[in-house]
Each structure stands twice: as structure tokens, then as C-alpha cells.
Protein backbone atom coordinates (compact mmCIF):
# COMPACT_ATOMS: atom_id res chain seq x y z
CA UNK A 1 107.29 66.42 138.93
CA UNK A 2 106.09 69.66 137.39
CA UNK A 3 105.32 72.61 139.04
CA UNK A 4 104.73 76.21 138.34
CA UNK A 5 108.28 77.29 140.11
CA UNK A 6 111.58 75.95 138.36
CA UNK A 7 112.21 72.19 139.36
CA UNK A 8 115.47 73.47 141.01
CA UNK A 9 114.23 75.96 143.13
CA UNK A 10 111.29 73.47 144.30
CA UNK A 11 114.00 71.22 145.45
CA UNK A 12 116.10 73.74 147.30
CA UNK A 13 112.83 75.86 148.62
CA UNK A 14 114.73 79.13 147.32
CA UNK A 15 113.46 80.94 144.26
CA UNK A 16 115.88 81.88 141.45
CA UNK A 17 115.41 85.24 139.78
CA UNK A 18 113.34 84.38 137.37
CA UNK A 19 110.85 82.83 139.64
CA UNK A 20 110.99 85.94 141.97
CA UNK A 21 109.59 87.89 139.42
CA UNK A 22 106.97 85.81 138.32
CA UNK A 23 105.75 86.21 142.26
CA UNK A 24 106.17 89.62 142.21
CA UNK A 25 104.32 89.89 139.32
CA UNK A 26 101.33 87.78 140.86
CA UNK A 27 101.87 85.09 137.74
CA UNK A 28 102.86 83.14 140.94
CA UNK A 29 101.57 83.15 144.43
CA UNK A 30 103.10 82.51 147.91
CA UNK A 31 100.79 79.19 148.04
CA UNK A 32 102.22 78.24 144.60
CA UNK A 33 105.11 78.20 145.77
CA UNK A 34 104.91 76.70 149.49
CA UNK A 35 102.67 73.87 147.82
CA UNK A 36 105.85 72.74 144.90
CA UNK A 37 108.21 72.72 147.39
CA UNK A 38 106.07 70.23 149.34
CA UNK A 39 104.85 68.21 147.11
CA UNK A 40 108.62 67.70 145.14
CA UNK A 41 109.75 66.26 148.39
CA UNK A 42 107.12 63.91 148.85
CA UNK A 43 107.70 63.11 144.75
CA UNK A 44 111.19 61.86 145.76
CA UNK A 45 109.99 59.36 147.67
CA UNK A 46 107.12 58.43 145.83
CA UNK A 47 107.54 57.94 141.99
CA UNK A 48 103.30 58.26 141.25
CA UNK A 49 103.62 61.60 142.55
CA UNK A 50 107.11 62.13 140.60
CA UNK A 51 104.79 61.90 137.75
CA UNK A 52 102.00 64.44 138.58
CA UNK A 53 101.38 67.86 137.39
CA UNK A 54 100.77 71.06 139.51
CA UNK A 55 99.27 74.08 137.96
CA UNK A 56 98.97 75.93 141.04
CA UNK A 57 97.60 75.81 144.54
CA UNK A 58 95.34 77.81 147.31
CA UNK A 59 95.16 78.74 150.91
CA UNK A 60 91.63 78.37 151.72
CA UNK A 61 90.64 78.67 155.15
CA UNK A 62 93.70 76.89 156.29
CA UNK A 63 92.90 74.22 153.67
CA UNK A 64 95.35 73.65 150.72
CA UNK A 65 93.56 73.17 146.90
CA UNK A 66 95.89 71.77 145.09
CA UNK A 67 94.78 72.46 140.73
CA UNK A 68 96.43 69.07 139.24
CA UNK A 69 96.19 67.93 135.70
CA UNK A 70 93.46 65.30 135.10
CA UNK A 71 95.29 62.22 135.06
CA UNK A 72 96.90 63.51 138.06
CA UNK A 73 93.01 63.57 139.85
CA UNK A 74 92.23 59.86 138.11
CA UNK A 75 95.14 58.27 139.58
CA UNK A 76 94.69 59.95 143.20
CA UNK A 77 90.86 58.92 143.00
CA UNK A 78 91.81 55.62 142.64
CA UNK A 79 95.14 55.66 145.14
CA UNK A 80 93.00 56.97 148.33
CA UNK A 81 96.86 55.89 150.19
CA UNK A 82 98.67 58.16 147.76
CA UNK A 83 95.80 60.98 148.79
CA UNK A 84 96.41 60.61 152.07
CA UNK A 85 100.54 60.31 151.79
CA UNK A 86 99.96 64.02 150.43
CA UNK A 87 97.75 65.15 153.22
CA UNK A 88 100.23 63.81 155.95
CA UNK A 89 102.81 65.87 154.27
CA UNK A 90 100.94 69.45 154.07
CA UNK A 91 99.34 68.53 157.77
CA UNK A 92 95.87 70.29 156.30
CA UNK A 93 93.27 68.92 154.65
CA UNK A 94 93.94 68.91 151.11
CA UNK A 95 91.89 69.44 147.77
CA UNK A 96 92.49 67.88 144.82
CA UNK A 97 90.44 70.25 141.72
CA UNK A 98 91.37 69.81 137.94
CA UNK A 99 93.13 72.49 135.98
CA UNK A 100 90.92 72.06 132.55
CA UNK A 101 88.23 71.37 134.29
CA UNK A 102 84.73 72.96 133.54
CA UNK A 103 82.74 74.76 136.23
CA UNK A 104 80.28 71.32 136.40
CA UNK A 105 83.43 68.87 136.20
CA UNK A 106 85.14 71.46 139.46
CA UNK A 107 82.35 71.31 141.88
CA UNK A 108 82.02 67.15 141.12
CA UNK A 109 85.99 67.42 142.18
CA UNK A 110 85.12 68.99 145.44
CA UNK A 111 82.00 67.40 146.24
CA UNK A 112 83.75 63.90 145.52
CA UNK A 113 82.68 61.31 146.37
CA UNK A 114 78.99 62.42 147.11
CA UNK A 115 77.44 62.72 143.49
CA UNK A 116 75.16 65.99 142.33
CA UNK A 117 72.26 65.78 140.81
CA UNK A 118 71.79 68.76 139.32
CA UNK A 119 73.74 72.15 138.92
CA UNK A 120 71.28 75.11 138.54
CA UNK A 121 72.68 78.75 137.61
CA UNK A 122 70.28 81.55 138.83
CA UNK A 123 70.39 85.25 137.34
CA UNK A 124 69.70 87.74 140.20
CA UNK A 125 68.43 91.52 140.03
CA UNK A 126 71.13 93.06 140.21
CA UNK A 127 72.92 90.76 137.04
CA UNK A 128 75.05 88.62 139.61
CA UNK A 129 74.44 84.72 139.05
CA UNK A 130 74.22 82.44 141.80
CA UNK A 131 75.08 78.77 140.97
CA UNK A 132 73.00 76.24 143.16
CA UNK A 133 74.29 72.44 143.43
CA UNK A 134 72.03 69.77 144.31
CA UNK A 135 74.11 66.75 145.73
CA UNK A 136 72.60 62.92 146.66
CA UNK A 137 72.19 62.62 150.34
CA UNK A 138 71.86 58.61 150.78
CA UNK A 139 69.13 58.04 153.30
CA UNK A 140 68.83 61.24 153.73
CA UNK A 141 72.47 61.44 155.23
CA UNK A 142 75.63 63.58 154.01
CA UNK A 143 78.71 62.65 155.83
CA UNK A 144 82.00 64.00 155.31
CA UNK A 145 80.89 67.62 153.80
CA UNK A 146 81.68 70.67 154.46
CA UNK A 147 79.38 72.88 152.19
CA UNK A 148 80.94 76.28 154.14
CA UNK A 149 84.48 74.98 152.95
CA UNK A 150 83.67 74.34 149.49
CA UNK A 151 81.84 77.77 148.98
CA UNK A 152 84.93 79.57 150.06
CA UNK A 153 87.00 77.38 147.47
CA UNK A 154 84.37 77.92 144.96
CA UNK A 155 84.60 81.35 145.41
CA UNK A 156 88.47 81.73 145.63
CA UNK A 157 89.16 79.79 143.08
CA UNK A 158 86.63 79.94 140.50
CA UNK A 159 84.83 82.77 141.65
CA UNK A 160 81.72 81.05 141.81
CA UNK A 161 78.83 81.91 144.37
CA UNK A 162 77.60 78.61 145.70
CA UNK A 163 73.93 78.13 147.31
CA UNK A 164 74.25 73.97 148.31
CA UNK A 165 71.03 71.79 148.50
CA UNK A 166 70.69 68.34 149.31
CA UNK A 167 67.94 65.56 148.01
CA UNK A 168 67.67 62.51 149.61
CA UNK A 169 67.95 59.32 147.63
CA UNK A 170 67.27 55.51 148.78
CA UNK A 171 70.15 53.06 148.20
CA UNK A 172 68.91 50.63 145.54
């Protein structure tokens, strides 16, 4: 398992000097850090997880986004039990966004599994941009979303200001 903090100090949940700095220097944050040591003891009982990636991680609103490399997000997409394994562990819902990821291929990762239809960016007056997301509602339902939720992570994360529409499509 790789994570931003030495592999030691994720396993012992105390930060070597090295790592200190890089916190007090903001190249690592208090989430970072809280979200290795979690996820390295859920690795040692899980070798899938042993495998993955962390880049870094967010407190959002009492939700955890965890940035993961994109195999990491392929193999949780199609483990939902390994998903949920993590969840247990960080007893908040959790996020699962890839590092490399453009700003199309990020909200996809947090809108998963509903699909968007389009992805809109709109200049405003005053030279701010507004991005606006169009995602499939399936007989004109949306279950399981929480647009307020993924505006804050848009906006933590990517700094992104999020205006959320939905379009009803018929299953075919």
C-alpha cells in the first residue's frame, strides 16, 4: 500500500520527522494522514487494497474523498464488497475520485453510477465560470444523490462551482 505518509509511520499512526514537516508545510494534510493510517490497516487484511494507491484524501462535510490511482477506482467499481469493507472501516461515507483524472472524468467519479449527459462550462460577468452537469434521471427518478454533497467536494477539491441538472430518460 502506498500512501502520501512513510509506510512506517502509516502502520504505527505516528509521523517521523520527515513527515512532520511535510504537514507543517501543508504538502500534507491532517486528512492525509488520518485516511493512510486507516486504510494500511484495512490493507493488512485485505491484499486488493495492499495493492492500491493513495494520493491524498478530504474531509468534506464529514464525508471522506479518498484521490486513488485509476486502477485503484477500476478495481473498487467492480468490487462493490471491497467499497464497502473501506466504508465500514472510516464509519463515513466514502468517495472514491481519481488522481489523473480530468475535470469531466472527476465529476463521472462522483456522480457514479448515474451517467451525465452533458457537462456545460458557463463564463459569468464578473469572469468566474460556473460548470453545469446534466446527469440521466431514469424515469424521471435519481436515487442515491446527493447533489449538495458533491458541490462541496467539487469545490474543495477541484475548486469547481457546480450548478446540477437532471433530464429524464426512458429505460430502453
Amino acid at each position: 500500500m502506498k500512501t502520501p505518509i512513510c509506510s512506517f509511520d502509516a502502520k504505527t499512526g505516528t509521523l517521523c520527522s520527515k513527515c512532520e514537516d511535510k504537514l507543517r508545510s501543508g504538502h500534507l494534510t491532517q486528512a492525509d494522514v488520518e485516511c493512510a493510517v486507516k486504510l494500511v490497516k484495512i490493507a493488512e487484511r485485505d491484499q486488493e487494497i495492499n495493492k492500491f494507491t493513495m494520493i491524498n484524501a478530504y474531509h468534506v462535510n464529514g464525508d471522506i474523498v479518498l484521490v486513488l490511482q485509476r486502477s485503484d477506482l477500476s478495481a473498487l467499481r467492480s468490487n462493490v464488497e471491497l467499497s464497502r469493507k473501506i466504508e465500514q472501516q472510516f464509519e463515513n461515507k466514502v468517495w472514491f475520485v481519481e488522481a489523473e483524472a480530468t475535470d469531466k472524468r472527476f465529476l463521472e467519479n462522483l456522480f457514479f453510477p448515474a451517467r451525465i449527459l452533458t457537462i456545460n462550462l458557463i463564463w459569468l460577468p464578473d469572469g468566474s465560470k460556473l460548470t453545469k452537469v446534466i446527469v440521466a434521471a431514469k424515469d424521471g427518478q435519481v436515487s442515491g444523490i446527493n447533489v449538495e454533497q458533491i458541490q462541496k467536494i467539487t469545490k474543495t477539491v477541484r475548486n469547481i462551482e457546480l450548478l446540477v441538472d437532471f433530464e429524464p430518460t426512458s429505460r430502453r
